[in-house]
Protein backbone atom coordinates (compact mmCIF):
# COMPACT_ATOMS: atom_id res chain seq x y z
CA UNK A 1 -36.22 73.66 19.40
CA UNK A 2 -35.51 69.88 19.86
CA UNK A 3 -37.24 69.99 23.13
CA UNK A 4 -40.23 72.25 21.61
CA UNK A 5 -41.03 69.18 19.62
CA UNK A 6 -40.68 67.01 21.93
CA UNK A 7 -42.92 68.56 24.11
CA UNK A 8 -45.96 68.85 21.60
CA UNK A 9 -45.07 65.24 20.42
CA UNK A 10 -45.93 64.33 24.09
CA UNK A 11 -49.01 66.60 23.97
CA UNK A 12 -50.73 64.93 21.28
CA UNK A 13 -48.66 61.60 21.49
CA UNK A 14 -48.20 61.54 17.59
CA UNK A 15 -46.54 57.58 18.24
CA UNK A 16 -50.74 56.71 18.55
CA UNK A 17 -51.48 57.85 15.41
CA UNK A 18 -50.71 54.21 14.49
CA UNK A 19 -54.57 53.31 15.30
CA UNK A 20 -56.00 54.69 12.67
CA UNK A 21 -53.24 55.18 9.93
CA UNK A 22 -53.80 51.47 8.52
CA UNK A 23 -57.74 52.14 8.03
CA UNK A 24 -57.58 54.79 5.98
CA UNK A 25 -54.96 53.60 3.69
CA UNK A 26 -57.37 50.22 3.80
CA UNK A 27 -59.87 52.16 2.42
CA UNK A 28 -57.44 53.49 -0.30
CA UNK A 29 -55.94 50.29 -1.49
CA UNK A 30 -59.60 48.81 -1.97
CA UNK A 31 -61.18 51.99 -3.49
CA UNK A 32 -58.29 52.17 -6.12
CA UNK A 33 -57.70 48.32 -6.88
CA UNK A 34 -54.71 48.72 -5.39
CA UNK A 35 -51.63 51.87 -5.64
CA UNK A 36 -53.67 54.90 -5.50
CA UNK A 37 -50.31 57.35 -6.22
CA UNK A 38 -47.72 59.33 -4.50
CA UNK A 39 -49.99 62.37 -4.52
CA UNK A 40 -52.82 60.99 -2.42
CA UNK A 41 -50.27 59.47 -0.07
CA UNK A 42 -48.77 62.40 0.87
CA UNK A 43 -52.26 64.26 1.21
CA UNK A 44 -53.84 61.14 2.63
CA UNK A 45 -51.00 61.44 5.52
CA UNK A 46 -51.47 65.29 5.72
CA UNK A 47 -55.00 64.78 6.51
CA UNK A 48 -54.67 62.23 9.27
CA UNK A 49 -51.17 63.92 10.90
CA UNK A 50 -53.04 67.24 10.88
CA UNK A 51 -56.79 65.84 12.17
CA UNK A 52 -55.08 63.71 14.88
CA UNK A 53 -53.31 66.84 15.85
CA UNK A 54 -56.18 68.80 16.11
CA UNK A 55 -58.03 66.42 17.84
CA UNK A 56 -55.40 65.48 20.71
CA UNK A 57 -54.52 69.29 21.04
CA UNK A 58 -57.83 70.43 21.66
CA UNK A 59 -58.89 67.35 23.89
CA UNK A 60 -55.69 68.06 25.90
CA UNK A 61 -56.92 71.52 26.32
CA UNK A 62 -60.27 71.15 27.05
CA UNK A 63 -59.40 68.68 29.75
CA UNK A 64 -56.12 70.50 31.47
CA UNK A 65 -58.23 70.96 34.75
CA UNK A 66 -59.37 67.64 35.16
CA UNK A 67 -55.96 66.55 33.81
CA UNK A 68 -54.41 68.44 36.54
CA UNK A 69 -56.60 66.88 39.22
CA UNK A 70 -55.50 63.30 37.78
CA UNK A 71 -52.30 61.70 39.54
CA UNK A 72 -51.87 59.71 35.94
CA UNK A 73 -52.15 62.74 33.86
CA UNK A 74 -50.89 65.35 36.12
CA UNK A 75 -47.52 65.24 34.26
CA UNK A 76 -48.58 66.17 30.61
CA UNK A 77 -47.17 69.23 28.72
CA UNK A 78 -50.53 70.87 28.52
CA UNK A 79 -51.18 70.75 32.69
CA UNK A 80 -47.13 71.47 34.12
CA UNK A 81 -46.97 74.60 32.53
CA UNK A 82 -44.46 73.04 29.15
CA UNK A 83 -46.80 74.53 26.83
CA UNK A 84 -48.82 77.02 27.57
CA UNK A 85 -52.36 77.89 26.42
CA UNK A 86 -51.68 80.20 23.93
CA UNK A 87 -49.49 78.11 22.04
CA UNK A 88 -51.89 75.11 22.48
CA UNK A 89 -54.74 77.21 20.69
CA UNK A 90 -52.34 78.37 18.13
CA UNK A 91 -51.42 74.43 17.16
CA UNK A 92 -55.10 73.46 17.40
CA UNK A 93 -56.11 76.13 14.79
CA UNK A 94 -53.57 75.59 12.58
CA UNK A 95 -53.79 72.02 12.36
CA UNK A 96 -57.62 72.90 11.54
CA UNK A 97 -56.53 75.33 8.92
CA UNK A 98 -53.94 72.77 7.45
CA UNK A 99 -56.56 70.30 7.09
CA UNK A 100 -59.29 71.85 5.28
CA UNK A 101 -56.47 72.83 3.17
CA UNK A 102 -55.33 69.42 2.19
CA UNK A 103 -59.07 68.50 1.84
CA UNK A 104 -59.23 70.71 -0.67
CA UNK A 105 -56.41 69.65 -2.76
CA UNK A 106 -58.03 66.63 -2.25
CA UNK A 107 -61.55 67.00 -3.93
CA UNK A 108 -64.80 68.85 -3.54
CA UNK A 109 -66.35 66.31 -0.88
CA UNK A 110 -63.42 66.05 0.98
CA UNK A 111 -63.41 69.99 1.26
CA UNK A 112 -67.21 70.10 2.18
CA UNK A 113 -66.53 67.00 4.61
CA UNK A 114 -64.00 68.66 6.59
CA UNK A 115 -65.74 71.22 8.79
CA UNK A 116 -68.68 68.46 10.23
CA UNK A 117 -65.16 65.97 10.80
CA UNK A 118 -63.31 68.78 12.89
CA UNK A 119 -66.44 69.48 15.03
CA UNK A 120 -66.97 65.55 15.37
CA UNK A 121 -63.27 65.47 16.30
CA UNK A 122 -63.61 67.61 18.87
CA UNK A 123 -66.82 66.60 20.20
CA UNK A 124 -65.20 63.67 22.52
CA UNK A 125 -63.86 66.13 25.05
CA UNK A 126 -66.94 67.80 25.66
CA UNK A 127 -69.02 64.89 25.42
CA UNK A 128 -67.72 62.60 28.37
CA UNK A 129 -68.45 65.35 31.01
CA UNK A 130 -71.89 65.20 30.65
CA UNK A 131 -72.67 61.56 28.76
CA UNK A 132 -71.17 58.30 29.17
CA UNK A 133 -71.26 57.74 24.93
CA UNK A 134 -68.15 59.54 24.54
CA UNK A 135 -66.50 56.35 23.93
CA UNK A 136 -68.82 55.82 20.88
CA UNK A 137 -67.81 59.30 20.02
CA UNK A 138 -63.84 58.83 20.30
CA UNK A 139 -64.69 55.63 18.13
CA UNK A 140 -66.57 57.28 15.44
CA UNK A 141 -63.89 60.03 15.36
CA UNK A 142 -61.40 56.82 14.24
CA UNK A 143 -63.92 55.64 12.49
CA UNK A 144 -64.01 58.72 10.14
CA UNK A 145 -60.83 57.19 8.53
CA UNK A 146 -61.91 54.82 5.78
CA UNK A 147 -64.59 56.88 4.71
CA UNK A 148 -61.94 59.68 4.81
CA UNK A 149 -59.82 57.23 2.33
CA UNK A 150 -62.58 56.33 -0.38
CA UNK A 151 -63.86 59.78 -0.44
CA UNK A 152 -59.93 61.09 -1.27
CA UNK A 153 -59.39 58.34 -3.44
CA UNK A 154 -63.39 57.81 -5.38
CA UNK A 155 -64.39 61.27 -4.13
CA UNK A 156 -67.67 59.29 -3.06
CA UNK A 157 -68.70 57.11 -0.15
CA UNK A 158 -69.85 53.45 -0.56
CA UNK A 159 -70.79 50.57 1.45
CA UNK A 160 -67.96 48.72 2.05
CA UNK A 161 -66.16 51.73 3.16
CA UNK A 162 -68.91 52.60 6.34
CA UNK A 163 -68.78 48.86 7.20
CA UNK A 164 -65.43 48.83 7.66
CA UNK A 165 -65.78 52.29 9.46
CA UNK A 166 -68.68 50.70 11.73
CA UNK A 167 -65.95 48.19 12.30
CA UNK A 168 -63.45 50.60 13.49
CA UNK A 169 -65.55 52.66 15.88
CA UNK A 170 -66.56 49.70 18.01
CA UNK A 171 -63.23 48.76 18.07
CA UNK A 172 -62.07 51.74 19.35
CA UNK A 173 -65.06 52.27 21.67
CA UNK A 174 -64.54 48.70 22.99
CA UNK A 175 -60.57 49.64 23.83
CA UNK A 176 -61.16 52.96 25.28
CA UNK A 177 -63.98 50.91 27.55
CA UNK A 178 -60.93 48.98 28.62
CA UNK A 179 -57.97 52.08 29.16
CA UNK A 180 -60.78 54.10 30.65
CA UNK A 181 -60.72 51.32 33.58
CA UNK A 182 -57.52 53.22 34.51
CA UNK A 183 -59.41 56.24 35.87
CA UNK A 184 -63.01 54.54 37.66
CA UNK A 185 -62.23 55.62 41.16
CA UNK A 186 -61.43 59.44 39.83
CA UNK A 187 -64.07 59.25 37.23
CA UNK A 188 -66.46 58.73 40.14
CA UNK A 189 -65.10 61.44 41.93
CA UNK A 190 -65.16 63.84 39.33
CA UNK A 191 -68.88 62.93 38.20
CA UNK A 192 -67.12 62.18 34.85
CA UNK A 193 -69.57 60.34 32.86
CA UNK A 194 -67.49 57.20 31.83
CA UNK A 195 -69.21 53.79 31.44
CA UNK A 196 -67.01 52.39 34.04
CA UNK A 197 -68.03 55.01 36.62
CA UNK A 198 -71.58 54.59 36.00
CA UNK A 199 -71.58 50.52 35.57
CA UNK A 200 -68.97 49.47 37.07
CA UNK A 201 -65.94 47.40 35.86
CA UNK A 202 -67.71 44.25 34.91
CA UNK A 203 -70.08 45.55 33.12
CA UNK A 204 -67.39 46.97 31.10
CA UNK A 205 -65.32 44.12 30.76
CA UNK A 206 -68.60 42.75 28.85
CA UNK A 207 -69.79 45.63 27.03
CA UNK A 208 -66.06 45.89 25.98
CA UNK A 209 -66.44 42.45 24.56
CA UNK A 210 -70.25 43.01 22.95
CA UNK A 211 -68.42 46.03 20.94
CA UNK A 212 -65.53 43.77 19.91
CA UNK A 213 -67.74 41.06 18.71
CA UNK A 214 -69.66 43.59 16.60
CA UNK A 215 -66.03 44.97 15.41
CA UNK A 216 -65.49 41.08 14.10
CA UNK A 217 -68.86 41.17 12.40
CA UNK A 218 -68.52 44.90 10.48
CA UNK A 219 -65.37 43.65 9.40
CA UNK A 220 -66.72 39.90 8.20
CA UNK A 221 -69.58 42.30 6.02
CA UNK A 222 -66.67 44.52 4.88
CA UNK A 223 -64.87 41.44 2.92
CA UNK A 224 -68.15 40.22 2.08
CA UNK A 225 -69.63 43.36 0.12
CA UNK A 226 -65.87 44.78 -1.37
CA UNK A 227 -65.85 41.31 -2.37
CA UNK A 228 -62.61 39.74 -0.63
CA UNK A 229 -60.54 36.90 -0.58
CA UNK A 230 -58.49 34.44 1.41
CA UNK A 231 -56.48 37.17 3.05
CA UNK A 232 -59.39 39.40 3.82
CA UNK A 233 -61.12 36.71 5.90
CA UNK A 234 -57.56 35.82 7.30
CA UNK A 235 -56.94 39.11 8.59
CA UNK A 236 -60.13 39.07 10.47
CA UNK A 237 -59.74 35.82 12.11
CA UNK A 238 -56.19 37.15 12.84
CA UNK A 239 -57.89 39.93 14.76
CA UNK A 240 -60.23 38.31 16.15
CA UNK A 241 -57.67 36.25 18.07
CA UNK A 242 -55.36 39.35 18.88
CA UNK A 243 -59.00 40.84 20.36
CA UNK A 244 -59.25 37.79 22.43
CA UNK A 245 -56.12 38.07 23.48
CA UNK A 246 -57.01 41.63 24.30
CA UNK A 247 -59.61 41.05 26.65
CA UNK A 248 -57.74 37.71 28.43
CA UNK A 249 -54.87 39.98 29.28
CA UNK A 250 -56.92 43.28 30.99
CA UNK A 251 -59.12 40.44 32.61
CA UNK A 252 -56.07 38.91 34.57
CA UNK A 253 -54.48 42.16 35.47
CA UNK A 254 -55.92 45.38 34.81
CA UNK A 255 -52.06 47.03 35.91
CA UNK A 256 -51.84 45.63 32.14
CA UNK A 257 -54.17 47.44 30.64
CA UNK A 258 -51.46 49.73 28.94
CA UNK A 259 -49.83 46.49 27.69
CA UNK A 260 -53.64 45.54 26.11
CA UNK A 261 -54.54 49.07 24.66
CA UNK A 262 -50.90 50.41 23.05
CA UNK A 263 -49.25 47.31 22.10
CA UNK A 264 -52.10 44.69 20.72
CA UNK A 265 -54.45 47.48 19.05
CA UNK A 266 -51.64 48.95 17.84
CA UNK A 267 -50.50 45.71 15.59
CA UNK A 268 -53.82 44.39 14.90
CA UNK A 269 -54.31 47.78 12.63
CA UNK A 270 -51.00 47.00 11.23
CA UNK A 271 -51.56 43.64 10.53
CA UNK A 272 -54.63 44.11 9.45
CA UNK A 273 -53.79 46.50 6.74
CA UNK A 274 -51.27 43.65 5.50
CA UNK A 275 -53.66 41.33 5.50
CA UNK A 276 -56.12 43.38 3.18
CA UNK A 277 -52.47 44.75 0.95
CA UNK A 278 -52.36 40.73 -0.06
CA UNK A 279 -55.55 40.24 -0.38
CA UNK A 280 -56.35 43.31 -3.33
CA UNK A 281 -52.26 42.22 -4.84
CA UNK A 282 -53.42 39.03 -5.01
């Protein structure tokens, strides 16, 4: 059993679920003024554990055959035979079923929401083979997260809530830019239709940065229009140094890239989130 779990904890690498965790309870802090209750915690979690789920299961088995062909991803549960298709498409569909479920314990929108998020969800692994904005569309599935939180908490979506979303999908579109760096040579073999592939890596580097810049700026309109204070703008600057700091590392070395993508966007949602907590208790 133990290594059953292990094995699908490695297929949909549950540990990464840390990126977009912080923005939908974000969302939830601001759209209730602060503690928003035990009950939309647990569903709030629910709904993320379950839609992540979904959408790493079904990305990992959309893309076992390129995955096998891939000396970096050759070794993942879904390609070497640890879990095998049948059981993949069983966890994919009931993670779908579990969250449309919580959606609707949730509220009405929430419920009606929940098909159009699933397909967007799993649009990313069927977008990058033949269209080099699957980046934009792994960022706009993250993205999905604050608006995910005001609509559970509000049952309505406001302003605020898709700036701060805008915010999140370039900054996951301008980190995937920088992890998909990884895989150029292969891409280019494949025909894969990343932006590095197509444009090369410097061209990344600064379209990487151009997204992050616009990450800073959705954020800066966030504060502004849910009508933030110190802390808010603190947490921004704070993140737009640990972006910086981003982008300096992958540019020396990008054997680092790992370092740039798991560890610093990792903490920047984190501390981000803290930021924003002291801001509304304040």
């Amino acid at each position: 059993m133990n290594k059953i779990l292990k094995d699908f904890n490695e297929l949909v690498m549950f540990k990464h679920s840390i990126f977009s965790l912080p923005f939908i309870f974000i969302s939830m802090v601001v759209a209730a003024h602060g503690w928003f209750g035990f009950r939309l915690l647990i569903l709030g979690l629910l709904a993320a554990v379950s839609a992540r789920n979904f959408a790493m299961s079904f990305n990992r088995f959309a893309d076992r055959d390129i995955d096998a062909k891939n000396p970096r991803t050759a070794s993942r549960p879904s390609v070497d035979g640890r879990i095998q298709s049948k059981k993949q498409i069983v966890f994919i569909v009931l993670n779908a079923i579990i969250f449309i479920i919580v959606a609707c314990f949730i509220n009405k929108l929430a419920l009606y929401l929940s098909i159009p998020i699933l397909a967007i969800l799993a649009g990313y692994s069927l977008f990058k083979r033949f269209s080099s904005f699957a980046h934009i569309i792994l960022g706009i599935s993250l993205g999905l997260a604050p608006i995910a939180g005001v609509v559970a908490v509000n049952a309505t979506i406001t302003l605020w809530s898709i700036l701060l979303s805008l915010g999140v999908v370039f900054w996951v579109a301008g980190f995937d830019l920088l992890y998909s760096l990884q895989d150029i040579e292969f891409d280019k073999e494949e025909g894969l239709h990343s932006v590095p592939s197509i444009y090369g890596s410097k061209c990344t580097l600064l379209i990487s940065k151009i997204f992050h810049s616009l990450t800073i700026l959705f954020w800066l309109l966030f504060a502004l229009t849910y009508g933030g204070g110190f802390f808010a703008y603190a947490g921004i600057v704070v993140s737009a140094i640990m972006l910086y700091m981003e982008h300096k590392i992958v540019n020396k070395d990008f054997n680092k890239i790992d370092k740039a993508f798991f560890t610093m966007n990792g903490y920047l949602g984190i501390i981000f989130f803290i930021f924003i907590l002291l801001d509304i208790g304040v």
